[in-house]
N, C-alpha and C. Protein backbone atom coordinates (compact mmCIF):
# COMPACT_ATOMS: atom_id res chain seq x y z
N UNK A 1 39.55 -63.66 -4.40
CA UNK A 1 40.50 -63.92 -3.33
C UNK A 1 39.79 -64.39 -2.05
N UNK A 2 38.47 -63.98 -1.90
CA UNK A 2 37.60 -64.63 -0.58
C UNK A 2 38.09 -66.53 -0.71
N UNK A 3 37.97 -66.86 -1.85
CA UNK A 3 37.60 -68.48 -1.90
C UNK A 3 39.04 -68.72 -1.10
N UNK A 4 40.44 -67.71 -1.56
CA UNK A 4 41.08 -68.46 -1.22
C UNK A 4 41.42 -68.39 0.18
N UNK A 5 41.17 -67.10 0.91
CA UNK A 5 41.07 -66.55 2.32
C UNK A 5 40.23 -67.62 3.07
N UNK A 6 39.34 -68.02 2.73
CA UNK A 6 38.46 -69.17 3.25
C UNK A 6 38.58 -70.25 3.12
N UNK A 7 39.90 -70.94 2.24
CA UNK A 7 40.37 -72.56 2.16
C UNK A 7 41.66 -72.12 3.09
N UNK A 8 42.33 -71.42 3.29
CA UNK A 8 43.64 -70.99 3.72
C UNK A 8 42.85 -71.07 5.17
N UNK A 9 41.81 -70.47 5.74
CA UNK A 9 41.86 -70.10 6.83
C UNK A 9 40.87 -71.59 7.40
N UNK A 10 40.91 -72.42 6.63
CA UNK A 10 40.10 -73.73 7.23
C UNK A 10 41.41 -75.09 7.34
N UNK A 11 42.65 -74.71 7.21
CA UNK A 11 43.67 -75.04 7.79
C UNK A 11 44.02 -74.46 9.13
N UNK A 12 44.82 -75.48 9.28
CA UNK A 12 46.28 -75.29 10.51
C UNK A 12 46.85 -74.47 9.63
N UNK A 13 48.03 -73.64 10.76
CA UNK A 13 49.24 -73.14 10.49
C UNK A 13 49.95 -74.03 9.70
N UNK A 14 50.12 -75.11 10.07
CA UNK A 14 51.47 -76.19 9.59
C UNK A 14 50.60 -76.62 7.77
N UNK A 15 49.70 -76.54 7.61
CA UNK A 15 49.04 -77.07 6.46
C UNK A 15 48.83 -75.45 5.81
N UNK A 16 49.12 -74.34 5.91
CA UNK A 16 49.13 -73.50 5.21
C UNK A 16 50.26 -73.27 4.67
N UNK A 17 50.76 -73.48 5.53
CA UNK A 17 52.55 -73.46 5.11
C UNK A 17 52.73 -74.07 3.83
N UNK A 18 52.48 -75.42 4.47
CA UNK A 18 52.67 -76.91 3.08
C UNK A 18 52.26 -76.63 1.85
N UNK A 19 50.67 -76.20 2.02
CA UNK A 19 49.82 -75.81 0.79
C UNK A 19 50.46 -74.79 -0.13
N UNK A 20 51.24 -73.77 0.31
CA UNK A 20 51.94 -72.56 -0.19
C UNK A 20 53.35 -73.44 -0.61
N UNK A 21 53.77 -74.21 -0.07
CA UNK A 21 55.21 -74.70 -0.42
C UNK A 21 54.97 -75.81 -2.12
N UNK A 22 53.96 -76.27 -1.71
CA UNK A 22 53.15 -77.00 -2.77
C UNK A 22 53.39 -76.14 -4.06
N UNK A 23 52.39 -74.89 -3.39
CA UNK A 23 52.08 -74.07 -4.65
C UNK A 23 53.55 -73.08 -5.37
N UNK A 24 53.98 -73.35 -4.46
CA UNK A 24 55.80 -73.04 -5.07
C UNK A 24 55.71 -71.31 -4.47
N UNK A 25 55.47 -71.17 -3.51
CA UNK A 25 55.29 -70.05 -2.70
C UNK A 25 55.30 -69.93 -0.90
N UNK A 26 55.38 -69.10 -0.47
CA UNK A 26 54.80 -68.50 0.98
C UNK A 26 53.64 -68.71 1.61
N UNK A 27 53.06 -68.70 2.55
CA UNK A 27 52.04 -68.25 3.33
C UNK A 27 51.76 -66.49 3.32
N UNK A 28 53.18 -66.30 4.16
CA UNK A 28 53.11 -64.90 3.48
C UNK A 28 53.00 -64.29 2.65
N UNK A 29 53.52 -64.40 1.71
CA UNK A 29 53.24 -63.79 0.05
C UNK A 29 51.95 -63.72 0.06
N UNK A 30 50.98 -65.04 0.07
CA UNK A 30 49.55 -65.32 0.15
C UNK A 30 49.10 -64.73 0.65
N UNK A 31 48.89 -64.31 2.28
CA UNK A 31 48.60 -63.23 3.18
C UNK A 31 48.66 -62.09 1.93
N UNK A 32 49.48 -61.40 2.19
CA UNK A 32 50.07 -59.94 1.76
C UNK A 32 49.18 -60.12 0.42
N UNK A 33 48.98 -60.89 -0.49
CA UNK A 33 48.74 -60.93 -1.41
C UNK A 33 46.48 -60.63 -1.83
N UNK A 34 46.40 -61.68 -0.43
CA UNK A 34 45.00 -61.37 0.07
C UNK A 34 44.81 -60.22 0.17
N UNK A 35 45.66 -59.55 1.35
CA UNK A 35 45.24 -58.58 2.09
C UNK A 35 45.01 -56.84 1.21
N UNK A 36 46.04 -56.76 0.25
CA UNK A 36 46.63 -56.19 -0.64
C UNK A 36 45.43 -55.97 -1.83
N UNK A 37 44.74 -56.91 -1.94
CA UNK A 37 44.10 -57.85 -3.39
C UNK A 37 44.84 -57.38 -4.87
N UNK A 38 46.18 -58.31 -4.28
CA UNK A 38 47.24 -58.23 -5.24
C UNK A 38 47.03 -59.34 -6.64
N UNK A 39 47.29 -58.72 -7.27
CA UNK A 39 46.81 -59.82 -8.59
C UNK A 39 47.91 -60.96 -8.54
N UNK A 40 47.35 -62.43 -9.11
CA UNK A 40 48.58 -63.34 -8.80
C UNK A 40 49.17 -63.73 -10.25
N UNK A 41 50.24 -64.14 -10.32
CA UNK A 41 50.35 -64.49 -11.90
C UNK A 41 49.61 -65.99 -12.19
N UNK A 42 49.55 -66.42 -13.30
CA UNK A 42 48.50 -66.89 -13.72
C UNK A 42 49.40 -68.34 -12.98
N UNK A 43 50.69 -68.77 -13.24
CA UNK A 43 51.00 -70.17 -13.08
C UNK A 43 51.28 -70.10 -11.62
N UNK A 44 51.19 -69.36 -10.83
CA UNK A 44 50.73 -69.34 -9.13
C UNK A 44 49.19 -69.79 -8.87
N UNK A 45 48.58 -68.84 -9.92
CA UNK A 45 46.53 -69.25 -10.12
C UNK A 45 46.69 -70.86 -10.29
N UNK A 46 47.09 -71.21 -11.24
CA UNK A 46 47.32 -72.72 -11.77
C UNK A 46 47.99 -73.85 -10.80
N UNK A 47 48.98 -73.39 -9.60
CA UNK A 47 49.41 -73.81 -8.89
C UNK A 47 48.13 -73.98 -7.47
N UNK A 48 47.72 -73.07 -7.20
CA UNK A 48 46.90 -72.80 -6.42
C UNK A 48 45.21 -74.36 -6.57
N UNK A 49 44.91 -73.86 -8.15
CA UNK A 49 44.00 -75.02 -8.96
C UNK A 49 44.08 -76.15 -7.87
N UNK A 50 45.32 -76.45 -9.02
CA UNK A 50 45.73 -78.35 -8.48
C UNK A 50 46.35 -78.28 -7.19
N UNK A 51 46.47 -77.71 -6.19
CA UNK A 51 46.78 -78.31 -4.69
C UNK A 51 45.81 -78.30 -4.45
N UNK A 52 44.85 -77.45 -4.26
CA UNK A 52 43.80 -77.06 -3.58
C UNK A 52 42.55 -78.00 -4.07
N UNK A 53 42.85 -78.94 -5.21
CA UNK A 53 42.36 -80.17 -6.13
C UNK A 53 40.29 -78.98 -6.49
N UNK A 54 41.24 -77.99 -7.06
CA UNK A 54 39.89 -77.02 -7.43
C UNK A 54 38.86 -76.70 -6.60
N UNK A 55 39.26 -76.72 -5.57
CA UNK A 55 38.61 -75.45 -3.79
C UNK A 55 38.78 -74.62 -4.75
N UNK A 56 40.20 -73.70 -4.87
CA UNK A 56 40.05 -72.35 -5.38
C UNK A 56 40.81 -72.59 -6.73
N UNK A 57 39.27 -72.37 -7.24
CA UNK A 57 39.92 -72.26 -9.03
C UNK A 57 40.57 -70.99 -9.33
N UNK A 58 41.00 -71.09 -10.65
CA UNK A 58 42.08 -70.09 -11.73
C UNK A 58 40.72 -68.72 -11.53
N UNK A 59 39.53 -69.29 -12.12
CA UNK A 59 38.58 -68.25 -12.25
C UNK A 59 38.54 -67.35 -10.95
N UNK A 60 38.14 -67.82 -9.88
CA UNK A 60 38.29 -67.47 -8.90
C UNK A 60 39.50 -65.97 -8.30
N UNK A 61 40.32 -66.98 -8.86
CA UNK A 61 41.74 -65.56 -8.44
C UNK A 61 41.81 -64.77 -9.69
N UNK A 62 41.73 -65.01 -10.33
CA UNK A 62 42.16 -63.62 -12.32
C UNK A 62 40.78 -64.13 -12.93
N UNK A 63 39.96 -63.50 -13.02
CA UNK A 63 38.47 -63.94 -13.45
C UNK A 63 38.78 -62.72 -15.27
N UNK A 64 40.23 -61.90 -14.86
CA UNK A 64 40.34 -61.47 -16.13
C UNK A 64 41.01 -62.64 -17.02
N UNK A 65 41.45 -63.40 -16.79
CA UNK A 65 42.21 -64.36 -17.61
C UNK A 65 41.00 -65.23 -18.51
N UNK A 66 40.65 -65.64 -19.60
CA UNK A 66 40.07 -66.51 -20.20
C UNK A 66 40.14 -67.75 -20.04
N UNK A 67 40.25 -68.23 -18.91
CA UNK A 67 40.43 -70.03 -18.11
C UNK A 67 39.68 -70.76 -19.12
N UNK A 68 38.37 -70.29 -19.27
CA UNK A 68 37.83 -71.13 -20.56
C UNK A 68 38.45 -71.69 -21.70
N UNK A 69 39.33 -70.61 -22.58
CA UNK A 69 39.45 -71.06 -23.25
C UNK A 69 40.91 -71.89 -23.11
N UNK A 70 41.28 -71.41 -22.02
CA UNK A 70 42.84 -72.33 -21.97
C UNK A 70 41.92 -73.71 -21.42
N UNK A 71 41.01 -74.17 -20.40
CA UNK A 71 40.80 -75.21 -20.40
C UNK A 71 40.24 -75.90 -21.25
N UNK A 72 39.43 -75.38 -22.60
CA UNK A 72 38.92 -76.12 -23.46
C UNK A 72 40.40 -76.14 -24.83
N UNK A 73 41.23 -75.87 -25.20
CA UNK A 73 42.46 -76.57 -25.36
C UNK A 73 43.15 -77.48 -24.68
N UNK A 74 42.90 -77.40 -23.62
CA UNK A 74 43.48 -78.70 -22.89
C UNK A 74 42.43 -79.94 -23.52
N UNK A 75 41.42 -79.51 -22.88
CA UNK A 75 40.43 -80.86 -23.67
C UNK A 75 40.47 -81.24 -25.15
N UNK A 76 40.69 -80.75 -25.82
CA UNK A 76 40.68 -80.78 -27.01
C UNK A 76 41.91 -81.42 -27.73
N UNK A 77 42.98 -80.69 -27.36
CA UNK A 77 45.07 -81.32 -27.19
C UNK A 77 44.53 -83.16 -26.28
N UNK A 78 44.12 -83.07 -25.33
CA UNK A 78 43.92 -84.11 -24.83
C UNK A 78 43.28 -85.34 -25.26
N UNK A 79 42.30 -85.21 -26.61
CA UNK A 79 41.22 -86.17 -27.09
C UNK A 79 41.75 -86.90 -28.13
C-alpha cells in the first residue's frame, strides 16, 4: 500500500479524485483503505494496474494473490 500512498500523494487533489473515478472508486475509500491497510479486492488491484499504467502493480497491493500466474495466462490465451 506504500507504492500506492506515494503515486496518490504525487498528485493534485483534482487528479486523485479522477484516478479513483477511473479506478471505479473514491479517493476516500482509497484513503481509509491505506490508512486501515485494508485489503482491496483483486478487480479494484487490477483497476488500480491499468490507470496507474503499472506505478502500482496488482503485486504490490495483494502480494497474496498469484499475479503470476494470472499474468502468464494472459500471455499464453494471448499468443
Amino acid at each position: 500500500m506504500d507504492k500506492l500512498r506515494t503515486f496518490l500523494n504525487s498528485m493534485t487533489p483534482d487528479q486523485q479524485e479522477e484516478f479513483a473515478r477511473r479506478c471505479g472508486t473514491t479517493i476516500g475509500y482509497l484513503r481509509k483503505a491505506i490508512s486501515a491497510a485494508q485489503q482491496l479486492g483483486e478487480s479494484l488491484c487490477i483497476n488500480i494496474d491499468c490507470e496507474s499504467n503499472g506505478a502500482v502493480r496488482c503485486e504490490d497491493l495483494r502480494p497474496d494473490v498469484n499475479w503470476a500466474y494470472l499474468r502468464n495466462t494472459f500471455t499464453r490465451e494471448a499468443a
